[in-house]
PDB file of N, CA and C in Angstrom:
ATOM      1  N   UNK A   1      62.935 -46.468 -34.253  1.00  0.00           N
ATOM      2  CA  UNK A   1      62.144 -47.438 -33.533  1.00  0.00           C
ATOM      3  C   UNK A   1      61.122 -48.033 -34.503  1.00  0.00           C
ATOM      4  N   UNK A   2      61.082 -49.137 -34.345  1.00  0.00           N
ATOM      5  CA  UNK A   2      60.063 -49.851 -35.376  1.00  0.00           C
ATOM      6  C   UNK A   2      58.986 -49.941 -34.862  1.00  0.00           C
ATOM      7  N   UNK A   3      57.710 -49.950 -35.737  1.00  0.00           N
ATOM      8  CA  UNK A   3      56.118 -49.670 -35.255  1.00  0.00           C
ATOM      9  C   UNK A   3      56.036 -50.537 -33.711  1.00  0.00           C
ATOM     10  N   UNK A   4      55.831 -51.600 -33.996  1.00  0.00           N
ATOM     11  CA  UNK A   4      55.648 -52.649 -33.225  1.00  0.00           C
ATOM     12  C   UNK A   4      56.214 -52.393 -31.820  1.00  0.00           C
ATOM     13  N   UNK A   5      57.704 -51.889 -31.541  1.00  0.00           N
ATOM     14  CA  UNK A   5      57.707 -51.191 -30.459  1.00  0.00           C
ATOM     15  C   UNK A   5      57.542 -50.182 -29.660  1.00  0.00           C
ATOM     16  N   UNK A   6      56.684 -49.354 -30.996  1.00  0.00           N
ATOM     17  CA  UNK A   6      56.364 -48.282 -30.707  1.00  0.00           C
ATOM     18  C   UNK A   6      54.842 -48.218 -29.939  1.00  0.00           C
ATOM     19  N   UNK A   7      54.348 -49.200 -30.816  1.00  0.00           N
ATOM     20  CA  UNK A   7      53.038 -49.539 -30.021  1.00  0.00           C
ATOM     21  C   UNK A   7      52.909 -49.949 -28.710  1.00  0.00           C
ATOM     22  N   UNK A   8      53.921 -50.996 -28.328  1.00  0.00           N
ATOM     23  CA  UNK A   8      53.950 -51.773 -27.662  1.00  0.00           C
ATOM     24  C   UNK A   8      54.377 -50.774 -26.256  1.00  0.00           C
ATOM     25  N   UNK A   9      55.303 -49.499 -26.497  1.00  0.00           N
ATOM     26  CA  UNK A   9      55.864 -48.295 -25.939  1.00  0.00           C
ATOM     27  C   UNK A   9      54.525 -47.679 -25.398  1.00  0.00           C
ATOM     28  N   UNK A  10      53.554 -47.336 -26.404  1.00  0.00           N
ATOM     29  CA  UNK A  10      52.401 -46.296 -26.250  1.00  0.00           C
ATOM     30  C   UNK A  10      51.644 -47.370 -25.060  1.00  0.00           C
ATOM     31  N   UNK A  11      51.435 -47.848 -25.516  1.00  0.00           N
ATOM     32  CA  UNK A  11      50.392 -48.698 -24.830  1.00  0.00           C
ATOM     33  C   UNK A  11      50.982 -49.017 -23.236  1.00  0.00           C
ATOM     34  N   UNK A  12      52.179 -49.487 -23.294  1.00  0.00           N
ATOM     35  CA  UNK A  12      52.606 -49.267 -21.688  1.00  0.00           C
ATOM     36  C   UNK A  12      52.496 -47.950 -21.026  1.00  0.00           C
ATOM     37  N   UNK A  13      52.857 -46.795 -21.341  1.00  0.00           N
ATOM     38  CA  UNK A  13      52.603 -45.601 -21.308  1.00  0.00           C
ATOM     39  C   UNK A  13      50.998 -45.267 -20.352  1.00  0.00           C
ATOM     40  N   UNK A  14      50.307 -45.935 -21.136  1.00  0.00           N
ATOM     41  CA  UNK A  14      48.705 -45.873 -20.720  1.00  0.00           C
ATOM     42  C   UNK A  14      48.397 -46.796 -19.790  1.00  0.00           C
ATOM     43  N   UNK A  15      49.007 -48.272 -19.862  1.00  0.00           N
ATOM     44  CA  UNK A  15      48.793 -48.839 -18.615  1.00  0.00           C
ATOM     45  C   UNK A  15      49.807 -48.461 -17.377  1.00  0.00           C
ATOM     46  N   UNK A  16      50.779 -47.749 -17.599  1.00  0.00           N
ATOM     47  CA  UNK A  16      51.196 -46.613 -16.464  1.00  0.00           C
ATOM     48  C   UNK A  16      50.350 -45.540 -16.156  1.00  0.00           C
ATOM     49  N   UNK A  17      49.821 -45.018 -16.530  1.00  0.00           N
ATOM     50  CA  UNK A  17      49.167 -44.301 -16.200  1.00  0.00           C
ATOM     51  C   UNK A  17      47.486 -44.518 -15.155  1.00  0.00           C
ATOM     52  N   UNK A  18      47.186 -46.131 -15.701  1.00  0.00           N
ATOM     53  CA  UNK A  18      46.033 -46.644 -15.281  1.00  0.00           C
ATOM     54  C   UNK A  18      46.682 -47.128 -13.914  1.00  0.00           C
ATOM     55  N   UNK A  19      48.128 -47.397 -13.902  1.00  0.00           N
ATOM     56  CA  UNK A  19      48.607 -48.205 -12.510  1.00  0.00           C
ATOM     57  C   UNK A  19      48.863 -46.681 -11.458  1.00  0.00           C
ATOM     58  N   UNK A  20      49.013 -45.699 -11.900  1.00  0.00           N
ATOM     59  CA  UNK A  20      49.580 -44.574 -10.861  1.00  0.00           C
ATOM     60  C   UNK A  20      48.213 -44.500 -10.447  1.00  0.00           C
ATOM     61  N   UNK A  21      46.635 -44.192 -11.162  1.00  0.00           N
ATOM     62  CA  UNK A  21      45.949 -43.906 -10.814  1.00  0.00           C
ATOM     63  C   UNK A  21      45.345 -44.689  -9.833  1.00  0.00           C
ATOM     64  N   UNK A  22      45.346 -46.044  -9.781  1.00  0.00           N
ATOM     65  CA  UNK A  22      44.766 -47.263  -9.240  1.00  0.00           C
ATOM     66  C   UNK A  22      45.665 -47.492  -8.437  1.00  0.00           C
ATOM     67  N   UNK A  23      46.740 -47.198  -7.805  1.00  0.00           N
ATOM     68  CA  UNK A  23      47.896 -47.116  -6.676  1.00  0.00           C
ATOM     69  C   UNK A  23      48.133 -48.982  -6.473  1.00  0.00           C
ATOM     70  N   UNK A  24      48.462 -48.863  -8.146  1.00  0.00           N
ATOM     71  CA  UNK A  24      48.709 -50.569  -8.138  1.00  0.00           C
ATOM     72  C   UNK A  24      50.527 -49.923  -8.309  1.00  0.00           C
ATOM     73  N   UNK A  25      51.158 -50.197  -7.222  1.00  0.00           N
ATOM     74  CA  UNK A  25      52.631 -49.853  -7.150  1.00  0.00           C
ATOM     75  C   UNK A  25      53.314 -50.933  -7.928  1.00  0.00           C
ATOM     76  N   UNK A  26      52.992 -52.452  -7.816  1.00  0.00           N
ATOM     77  CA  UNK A  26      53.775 -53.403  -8.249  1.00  0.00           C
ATOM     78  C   UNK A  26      54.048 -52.943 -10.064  1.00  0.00           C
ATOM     79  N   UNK A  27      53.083 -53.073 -10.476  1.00  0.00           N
ATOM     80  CA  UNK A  27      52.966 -52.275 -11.768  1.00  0.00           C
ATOM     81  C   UNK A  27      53.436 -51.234 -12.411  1.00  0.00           C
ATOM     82  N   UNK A  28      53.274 -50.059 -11.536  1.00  0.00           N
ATOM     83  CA  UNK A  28      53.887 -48.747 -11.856  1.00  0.00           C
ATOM     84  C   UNK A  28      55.436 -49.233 -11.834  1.00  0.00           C
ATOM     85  N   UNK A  29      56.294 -49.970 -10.707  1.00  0.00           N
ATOM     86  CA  UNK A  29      57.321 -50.045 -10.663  1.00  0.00           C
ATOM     87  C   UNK A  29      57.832 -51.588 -11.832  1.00  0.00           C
ATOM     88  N   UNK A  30      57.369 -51.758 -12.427  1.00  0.00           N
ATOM     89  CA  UNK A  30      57.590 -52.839 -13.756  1.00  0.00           C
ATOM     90  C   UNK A  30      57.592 -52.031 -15.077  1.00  0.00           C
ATOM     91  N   UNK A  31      56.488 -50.751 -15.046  1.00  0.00           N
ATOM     92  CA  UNK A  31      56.246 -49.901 -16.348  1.00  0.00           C
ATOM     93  C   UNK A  31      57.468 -48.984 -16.396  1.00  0.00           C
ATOM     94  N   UNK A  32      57.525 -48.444 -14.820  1.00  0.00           N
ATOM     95  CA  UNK A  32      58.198 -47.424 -14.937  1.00  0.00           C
ATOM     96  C   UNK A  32      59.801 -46.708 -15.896  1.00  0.00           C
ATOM     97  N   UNK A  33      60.112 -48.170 -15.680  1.00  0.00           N
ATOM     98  CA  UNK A  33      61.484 -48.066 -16.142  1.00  0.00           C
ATOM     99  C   UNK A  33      61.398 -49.165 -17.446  1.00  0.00           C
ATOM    100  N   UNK A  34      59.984 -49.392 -17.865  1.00  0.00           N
ATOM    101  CA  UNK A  34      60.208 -50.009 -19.524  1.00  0.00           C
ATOM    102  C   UNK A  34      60.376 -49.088 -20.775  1.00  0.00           C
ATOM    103  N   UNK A  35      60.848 -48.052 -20.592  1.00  0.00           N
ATOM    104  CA  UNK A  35      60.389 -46.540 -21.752  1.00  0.00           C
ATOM    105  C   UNK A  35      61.227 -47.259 -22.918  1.00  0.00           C
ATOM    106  N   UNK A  36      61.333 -46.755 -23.604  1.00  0.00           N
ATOM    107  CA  UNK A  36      61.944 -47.100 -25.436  1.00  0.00           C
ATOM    108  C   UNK A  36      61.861 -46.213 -26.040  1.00  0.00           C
ATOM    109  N   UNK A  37      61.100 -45.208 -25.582  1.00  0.00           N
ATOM    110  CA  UNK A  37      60.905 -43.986 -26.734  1.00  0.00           C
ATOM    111  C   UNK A  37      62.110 -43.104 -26.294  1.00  0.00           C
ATOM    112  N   UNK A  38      62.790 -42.646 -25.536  1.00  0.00           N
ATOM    113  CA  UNK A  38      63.671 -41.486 -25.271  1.00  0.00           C
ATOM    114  C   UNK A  38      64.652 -42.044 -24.334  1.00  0.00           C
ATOM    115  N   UNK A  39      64.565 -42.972 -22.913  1.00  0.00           N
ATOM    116  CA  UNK A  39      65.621 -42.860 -21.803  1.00  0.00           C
ATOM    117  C   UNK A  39      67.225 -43.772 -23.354  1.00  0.00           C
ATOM    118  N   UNK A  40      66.371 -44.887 -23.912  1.00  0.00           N
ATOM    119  CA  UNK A  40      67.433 -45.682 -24.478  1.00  0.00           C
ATOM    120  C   UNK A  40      68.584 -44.010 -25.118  1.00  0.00           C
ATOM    121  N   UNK A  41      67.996 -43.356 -25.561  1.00  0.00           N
ATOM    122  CA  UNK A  41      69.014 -42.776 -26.634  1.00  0.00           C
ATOM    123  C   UNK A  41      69.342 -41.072 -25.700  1.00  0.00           C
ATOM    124  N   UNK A  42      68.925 -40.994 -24.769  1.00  0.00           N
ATOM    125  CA  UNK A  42      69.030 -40.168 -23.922  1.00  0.00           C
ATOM    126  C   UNK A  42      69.926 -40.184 -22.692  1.00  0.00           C
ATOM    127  N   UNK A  43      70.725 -41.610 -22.222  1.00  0.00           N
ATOM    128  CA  UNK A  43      70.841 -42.239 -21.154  1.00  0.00           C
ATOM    129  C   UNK A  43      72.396 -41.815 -21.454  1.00  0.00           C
ATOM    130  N   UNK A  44      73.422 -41.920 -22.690  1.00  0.00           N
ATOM    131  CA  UNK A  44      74.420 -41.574 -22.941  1.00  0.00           C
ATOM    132  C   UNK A  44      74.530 -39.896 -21.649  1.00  0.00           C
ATOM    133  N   UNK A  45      73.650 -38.895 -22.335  1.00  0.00           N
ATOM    134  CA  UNK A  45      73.665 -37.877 -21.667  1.00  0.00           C
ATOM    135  C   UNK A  45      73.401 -37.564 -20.211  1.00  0.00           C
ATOM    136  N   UNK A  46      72.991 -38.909 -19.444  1.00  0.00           N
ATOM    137  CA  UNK A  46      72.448 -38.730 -18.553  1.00  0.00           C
ATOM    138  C   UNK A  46      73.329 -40.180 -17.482  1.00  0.00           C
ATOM    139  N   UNK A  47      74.322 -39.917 -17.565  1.00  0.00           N
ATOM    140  CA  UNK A  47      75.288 -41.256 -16.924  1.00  0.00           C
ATOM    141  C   UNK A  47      74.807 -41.654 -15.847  1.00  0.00           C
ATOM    142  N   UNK A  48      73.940 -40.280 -14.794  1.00  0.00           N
ATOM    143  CA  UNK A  48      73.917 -40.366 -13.428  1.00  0.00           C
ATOM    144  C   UNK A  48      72.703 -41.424 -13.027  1.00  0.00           C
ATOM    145  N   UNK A  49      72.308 -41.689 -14.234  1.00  0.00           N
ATOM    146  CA  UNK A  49      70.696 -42.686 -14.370  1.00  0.00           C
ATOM    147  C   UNK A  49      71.119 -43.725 -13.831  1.00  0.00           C
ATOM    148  N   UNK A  50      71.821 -44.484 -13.979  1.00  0.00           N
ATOM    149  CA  UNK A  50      72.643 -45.692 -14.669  1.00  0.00           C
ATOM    150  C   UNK A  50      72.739 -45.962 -12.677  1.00  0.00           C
ATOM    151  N   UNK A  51      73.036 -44.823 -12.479  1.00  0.00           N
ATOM    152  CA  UNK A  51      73.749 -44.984 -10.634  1.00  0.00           C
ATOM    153  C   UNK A  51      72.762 -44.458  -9.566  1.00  0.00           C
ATOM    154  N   UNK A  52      71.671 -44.087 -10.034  1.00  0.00           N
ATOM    155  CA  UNK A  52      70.904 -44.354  -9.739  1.00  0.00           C
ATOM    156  C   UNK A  52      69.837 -44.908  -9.577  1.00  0.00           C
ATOM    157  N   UNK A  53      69.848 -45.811 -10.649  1.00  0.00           N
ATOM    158  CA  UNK A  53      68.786 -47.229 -10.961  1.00  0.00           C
ATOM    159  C   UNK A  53      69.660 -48.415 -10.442  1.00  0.00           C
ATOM    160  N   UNK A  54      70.849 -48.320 -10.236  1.00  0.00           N
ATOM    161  CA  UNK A  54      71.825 -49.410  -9.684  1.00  0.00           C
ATOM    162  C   UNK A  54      71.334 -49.297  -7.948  1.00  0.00           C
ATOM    163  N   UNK A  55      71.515 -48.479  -7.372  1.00  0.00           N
ATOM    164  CA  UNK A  55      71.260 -47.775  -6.246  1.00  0.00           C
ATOM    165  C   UNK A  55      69.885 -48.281  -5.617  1.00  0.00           C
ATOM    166  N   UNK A  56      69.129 -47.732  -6.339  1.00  0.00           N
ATOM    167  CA  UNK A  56      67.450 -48.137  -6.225  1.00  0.00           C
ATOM    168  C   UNK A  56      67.298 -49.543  -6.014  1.00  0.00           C
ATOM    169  N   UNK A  57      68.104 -50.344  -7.178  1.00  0.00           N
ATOM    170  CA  UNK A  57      67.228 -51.668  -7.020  1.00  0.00           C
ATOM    171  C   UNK A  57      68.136 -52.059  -6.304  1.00  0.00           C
ATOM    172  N   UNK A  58      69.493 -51.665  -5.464  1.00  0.00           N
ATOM    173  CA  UNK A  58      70.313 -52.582  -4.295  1.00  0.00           C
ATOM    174  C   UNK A  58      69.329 -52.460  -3.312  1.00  0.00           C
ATOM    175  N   UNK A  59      68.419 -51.281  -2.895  1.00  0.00           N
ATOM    176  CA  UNK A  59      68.079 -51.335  -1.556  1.00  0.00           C
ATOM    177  C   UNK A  59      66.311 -51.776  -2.093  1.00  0.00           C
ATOM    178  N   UNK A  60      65.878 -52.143  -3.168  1.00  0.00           N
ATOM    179  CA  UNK A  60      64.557 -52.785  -3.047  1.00  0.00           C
ATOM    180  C   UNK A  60      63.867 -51.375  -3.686  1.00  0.00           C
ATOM    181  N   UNK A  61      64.217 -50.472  -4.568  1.00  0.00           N
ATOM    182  CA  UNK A  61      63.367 -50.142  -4.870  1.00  0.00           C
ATOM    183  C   UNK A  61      63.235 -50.155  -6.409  1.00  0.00           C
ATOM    184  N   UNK A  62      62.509 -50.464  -7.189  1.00  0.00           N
ATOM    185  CA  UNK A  62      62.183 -50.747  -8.545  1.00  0.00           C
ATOM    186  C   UNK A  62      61.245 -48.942  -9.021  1.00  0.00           C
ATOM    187  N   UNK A  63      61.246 -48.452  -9.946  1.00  0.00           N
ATOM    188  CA  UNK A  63      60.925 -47.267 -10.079  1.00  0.00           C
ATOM    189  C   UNK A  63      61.440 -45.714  -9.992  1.00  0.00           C
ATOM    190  N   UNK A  64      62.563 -46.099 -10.636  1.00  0.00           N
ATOM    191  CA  UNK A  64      62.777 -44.581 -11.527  1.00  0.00           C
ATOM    192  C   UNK A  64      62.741 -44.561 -13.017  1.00  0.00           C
ATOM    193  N   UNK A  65      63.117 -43.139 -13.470  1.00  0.00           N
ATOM    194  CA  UNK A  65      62.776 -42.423 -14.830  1.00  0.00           C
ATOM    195  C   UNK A  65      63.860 -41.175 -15.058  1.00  0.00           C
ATOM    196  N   UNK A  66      63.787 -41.508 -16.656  1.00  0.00           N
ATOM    197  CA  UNK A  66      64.175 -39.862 -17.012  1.00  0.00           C
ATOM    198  C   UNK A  66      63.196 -39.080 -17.578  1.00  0.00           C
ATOM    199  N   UNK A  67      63.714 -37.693 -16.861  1.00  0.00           N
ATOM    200  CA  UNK A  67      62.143 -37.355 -16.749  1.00  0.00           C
ATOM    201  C   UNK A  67      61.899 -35.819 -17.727  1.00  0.00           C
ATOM    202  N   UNK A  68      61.154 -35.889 -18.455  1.00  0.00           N
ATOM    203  CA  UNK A  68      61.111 -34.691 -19.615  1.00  0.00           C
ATOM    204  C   UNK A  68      62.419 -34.702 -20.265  1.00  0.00           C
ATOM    205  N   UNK A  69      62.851 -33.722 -20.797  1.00  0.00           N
ATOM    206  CA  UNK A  69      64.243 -33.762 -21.619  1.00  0.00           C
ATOM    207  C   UNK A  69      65.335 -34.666 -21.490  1.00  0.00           C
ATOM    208  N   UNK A  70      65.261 -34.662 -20.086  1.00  0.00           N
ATOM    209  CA  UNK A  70      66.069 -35.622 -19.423  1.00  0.00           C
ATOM    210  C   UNK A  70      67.571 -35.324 -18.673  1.00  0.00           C
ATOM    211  N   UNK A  71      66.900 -34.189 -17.909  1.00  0.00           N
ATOM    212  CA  UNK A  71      68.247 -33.770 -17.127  1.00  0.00           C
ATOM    213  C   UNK A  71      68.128 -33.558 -15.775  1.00  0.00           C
ATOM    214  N   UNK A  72      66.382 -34.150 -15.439  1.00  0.00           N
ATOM    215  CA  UNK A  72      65.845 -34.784 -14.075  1.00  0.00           C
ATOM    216  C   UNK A  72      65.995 -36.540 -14.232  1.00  0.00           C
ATOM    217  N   UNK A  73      66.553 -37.163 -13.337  1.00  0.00           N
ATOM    218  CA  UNK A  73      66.166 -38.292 -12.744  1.00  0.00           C
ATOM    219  C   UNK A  73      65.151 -38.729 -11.780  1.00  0.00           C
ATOM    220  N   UNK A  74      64.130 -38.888 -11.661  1.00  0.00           N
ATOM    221  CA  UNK A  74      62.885 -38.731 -10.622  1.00  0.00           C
ATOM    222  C   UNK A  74      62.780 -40.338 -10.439  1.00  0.00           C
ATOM    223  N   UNK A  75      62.492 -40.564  -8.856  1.00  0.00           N
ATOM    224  CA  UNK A  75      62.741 -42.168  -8.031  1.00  0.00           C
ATOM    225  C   UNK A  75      61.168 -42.057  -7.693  1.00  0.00           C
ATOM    226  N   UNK A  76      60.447 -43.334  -7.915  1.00  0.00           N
ATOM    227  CA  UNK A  76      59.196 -42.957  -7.257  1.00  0.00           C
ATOM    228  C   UNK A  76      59.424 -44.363  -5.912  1.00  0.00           C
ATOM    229  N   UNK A  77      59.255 -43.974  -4.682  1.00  0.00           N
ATOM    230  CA  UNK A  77      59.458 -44.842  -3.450  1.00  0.00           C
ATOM    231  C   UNK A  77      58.326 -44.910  -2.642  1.00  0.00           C
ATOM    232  N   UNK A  78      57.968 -45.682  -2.401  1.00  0.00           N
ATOM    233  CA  UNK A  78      57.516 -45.566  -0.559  1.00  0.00           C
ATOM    234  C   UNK A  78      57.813 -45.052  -0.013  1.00  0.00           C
ATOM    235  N   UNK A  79      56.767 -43.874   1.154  1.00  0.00           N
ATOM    236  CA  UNK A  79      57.345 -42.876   2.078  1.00  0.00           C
ATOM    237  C   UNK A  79      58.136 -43.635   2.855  1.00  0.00           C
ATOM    238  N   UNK A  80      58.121 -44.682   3.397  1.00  0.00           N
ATOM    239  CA  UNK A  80      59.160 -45.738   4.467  1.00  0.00           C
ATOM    240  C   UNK A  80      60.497 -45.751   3.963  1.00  0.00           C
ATOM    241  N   UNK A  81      60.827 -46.081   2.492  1.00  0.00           N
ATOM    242  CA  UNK A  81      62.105 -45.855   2.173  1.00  0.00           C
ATOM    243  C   UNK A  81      62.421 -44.277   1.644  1.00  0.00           C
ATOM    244  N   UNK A  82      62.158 -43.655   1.341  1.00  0.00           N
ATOM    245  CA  UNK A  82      62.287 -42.336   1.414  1.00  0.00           C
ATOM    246  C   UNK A  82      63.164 -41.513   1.884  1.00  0.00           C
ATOM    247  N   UNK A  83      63.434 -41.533   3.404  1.00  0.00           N
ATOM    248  CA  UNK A  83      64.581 -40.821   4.038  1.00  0.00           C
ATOM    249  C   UNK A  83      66.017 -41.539   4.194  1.00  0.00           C
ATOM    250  N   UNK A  84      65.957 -42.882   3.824  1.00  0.00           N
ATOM    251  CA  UNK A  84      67.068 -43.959   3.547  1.00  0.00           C
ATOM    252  C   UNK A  84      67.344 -43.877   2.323  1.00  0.00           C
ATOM    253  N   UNK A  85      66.630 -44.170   1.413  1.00  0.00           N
ATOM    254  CA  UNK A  85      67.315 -43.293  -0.012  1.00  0.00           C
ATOM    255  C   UNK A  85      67.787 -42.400  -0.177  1.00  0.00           C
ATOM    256  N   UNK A  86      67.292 -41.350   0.613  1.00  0.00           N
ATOM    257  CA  UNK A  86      67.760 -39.920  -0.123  1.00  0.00           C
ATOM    258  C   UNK A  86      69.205 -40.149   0.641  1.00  0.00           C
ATOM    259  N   UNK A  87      69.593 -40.555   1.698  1.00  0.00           N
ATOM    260  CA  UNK A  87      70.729 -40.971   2.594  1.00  0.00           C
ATOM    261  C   UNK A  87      71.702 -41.576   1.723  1.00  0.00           C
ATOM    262  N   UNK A  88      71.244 -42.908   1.398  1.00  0.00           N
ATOM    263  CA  UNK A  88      72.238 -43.533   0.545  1.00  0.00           C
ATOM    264  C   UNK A  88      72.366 -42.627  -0.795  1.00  0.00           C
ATOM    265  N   UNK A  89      71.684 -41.571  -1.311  1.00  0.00           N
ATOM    266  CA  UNK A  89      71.876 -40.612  -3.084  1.00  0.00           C
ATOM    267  C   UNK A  89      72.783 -39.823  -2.330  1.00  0.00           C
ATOM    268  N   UNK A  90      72.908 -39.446  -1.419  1.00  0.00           N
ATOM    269  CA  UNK A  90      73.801 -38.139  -0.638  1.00  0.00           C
ATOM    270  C   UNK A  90      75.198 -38.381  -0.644  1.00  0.00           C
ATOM    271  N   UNK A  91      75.226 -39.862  -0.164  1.00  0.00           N
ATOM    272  CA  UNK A  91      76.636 -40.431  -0.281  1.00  0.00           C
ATOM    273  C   UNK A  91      76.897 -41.242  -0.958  1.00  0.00           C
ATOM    274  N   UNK A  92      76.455 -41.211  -2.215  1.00  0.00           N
ATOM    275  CA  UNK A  92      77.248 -41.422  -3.172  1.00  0.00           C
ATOM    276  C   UNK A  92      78.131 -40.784  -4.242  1.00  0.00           C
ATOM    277  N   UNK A  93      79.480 -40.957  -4.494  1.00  0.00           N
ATOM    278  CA  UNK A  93      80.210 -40.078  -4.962  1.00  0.00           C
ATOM    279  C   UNK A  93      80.039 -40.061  -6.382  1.00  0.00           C
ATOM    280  N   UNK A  94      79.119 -40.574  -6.997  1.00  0.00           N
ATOM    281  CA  UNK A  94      78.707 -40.519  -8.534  1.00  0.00           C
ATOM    282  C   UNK A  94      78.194 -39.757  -8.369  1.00  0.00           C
ATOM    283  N   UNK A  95      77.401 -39.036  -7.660  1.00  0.00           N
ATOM    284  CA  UNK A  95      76.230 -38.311  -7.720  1.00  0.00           C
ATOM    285  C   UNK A  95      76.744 -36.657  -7.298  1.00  0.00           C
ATOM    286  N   UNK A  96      78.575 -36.639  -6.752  1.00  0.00           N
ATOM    287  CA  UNK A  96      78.201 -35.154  -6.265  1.00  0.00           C
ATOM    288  C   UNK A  96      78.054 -34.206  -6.884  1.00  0.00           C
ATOM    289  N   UNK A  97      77.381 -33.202  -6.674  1.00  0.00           N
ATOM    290  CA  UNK A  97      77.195 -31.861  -7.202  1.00  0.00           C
ATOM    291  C   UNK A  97      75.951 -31.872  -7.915  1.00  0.00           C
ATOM    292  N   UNK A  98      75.256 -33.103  -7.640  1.00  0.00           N
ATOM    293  CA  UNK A  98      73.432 -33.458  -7.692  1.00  0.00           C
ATOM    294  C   UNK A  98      73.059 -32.592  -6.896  1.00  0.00           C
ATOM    295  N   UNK A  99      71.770 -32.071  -7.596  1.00  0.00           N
ATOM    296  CA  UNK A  99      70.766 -31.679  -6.518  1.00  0.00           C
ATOM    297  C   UNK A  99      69.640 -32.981  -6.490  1.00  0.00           C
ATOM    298  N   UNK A 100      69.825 -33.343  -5.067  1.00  0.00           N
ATOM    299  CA  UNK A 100      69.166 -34.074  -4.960  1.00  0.00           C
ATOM    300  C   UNK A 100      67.789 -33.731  -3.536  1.00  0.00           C
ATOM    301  N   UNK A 101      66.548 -33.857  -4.154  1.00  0.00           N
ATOM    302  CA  UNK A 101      65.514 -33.602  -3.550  1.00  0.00           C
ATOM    303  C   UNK A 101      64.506 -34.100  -3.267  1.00  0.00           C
ATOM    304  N   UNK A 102      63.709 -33.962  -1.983  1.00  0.00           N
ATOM    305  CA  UNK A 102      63.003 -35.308  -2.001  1.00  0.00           C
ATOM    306  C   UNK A 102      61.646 -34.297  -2.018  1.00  0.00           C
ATOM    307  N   UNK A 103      60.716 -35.012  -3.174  1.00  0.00           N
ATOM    308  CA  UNK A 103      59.234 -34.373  -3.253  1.00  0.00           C
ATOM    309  C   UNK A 103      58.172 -35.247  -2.826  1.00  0.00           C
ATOM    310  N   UNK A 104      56.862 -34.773  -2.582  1.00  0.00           N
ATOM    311  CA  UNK A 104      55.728 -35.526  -2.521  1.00  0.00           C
ATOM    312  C   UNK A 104      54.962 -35.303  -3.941  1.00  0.00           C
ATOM    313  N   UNK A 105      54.173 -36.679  -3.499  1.00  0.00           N
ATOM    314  CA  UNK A 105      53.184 -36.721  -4.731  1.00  0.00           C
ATOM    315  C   UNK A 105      51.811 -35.258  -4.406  1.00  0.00           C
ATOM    316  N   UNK A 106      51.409 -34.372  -5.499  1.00  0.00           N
ATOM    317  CA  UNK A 106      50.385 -33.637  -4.993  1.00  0.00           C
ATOM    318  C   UNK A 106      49.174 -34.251  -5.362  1.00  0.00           C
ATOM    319  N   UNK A 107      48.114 -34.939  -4.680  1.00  0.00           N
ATOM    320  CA  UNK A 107      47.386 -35.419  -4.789  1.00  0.00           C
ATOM    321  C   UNK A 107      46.099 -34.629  -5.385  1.00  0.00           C
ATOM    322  N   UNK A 108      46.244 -33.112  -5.172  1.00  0.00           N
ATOM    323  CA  UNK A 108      45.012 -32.695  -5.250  1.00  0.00           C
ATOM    324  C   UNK A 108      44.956 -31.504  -6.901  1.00  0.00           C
ATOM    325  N   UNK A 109      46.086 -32.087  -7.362  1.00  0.00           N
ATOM    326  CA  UNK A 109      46.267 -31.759  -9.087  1.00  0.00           C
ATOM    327  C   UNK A 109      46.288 -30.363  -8.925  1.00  0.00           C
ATOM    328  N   UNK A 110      46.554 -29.529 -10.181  1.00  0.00           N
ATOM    329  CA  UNK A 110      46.929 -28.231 -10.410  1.00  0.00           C
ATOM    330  C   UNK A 110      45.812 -27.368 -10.242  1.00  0.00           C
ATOM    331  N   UNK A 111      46.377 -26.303  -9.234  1.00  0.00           N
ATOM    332  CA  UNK A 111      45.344 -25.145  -8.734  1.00  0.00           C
ATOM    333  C   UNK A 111      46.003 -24.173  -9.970  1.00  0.00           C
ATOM    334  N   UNK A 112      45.173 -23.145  -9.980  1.00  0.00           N
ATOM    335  CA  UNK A 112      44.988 -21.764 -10.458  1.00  0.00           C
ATOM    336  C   UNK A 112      45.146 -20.680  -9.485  1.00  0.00           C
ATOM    337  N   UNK A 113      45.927 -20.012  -9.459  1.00  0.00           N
ATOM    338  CA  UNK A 113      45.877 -18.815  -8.423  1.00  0.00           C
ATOM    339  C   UNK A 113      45.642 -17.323  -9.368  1.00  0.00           C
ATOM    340  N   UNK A 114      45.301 -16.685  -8.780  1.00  0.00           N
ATOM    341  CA  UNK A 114      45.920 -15.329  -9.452  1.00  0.00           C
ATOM    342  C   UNK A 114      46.297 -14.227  -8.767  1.00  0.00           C
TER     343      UNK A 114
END
């Protein structure tokens, strides 16, 4: 990757991060899926991306990722579309033998137990 997109990488990175915090969705879902640093050369390994970003944006939703190593696909939605997505990921036959799961956001960040 050459500097210039690397910068250009970092720096979206951070204004993702300023859009999750500021629950500017239009944004998060424009950043979300601009990565350059890892999904491009990661995506070979990860076919099921591909059918599930196809998926997403048929029914209106803009915002998924590969996520850490890259052997999670994570959708970020509106609770309204939510139980219709996970509907349409269920039946699709690209996807069987997915675990597919639907999480919430934890709003109140990482506890400590002991």
């Amino acid at each position: 990757m050459d500097r210039r997109k690397a910068v250009r990488n970092n720096a979206e990175s951070s204004l993702l991060l300023a859009a999750l915090f500021k629950h500017d969705w239009d944004n998060v879902a424009r950043l979300l899926e601009s990565d350059q640093f890892h999904e491009v050369y990661r995506i070979k390994l990860v076919p099921e991306l591909k059918t599930v970003r196809n998926l997403c944006h048929s029914v209106g939703i803009f915002g998924s990722y590969l996520s850490g190593a890259g052997t999670t696909v994570m959708i970020i939605a509106k609770k309204d579309q939510a139980d219709f997505l996970l509907d349409q990921l269920n039946k699709t036959e690209k996807l069987r033998g997915c675990k597919i799961k639907l999480l919430e956001f934890n709003l109140s960040g990482a506890n400590i137990s002991e």
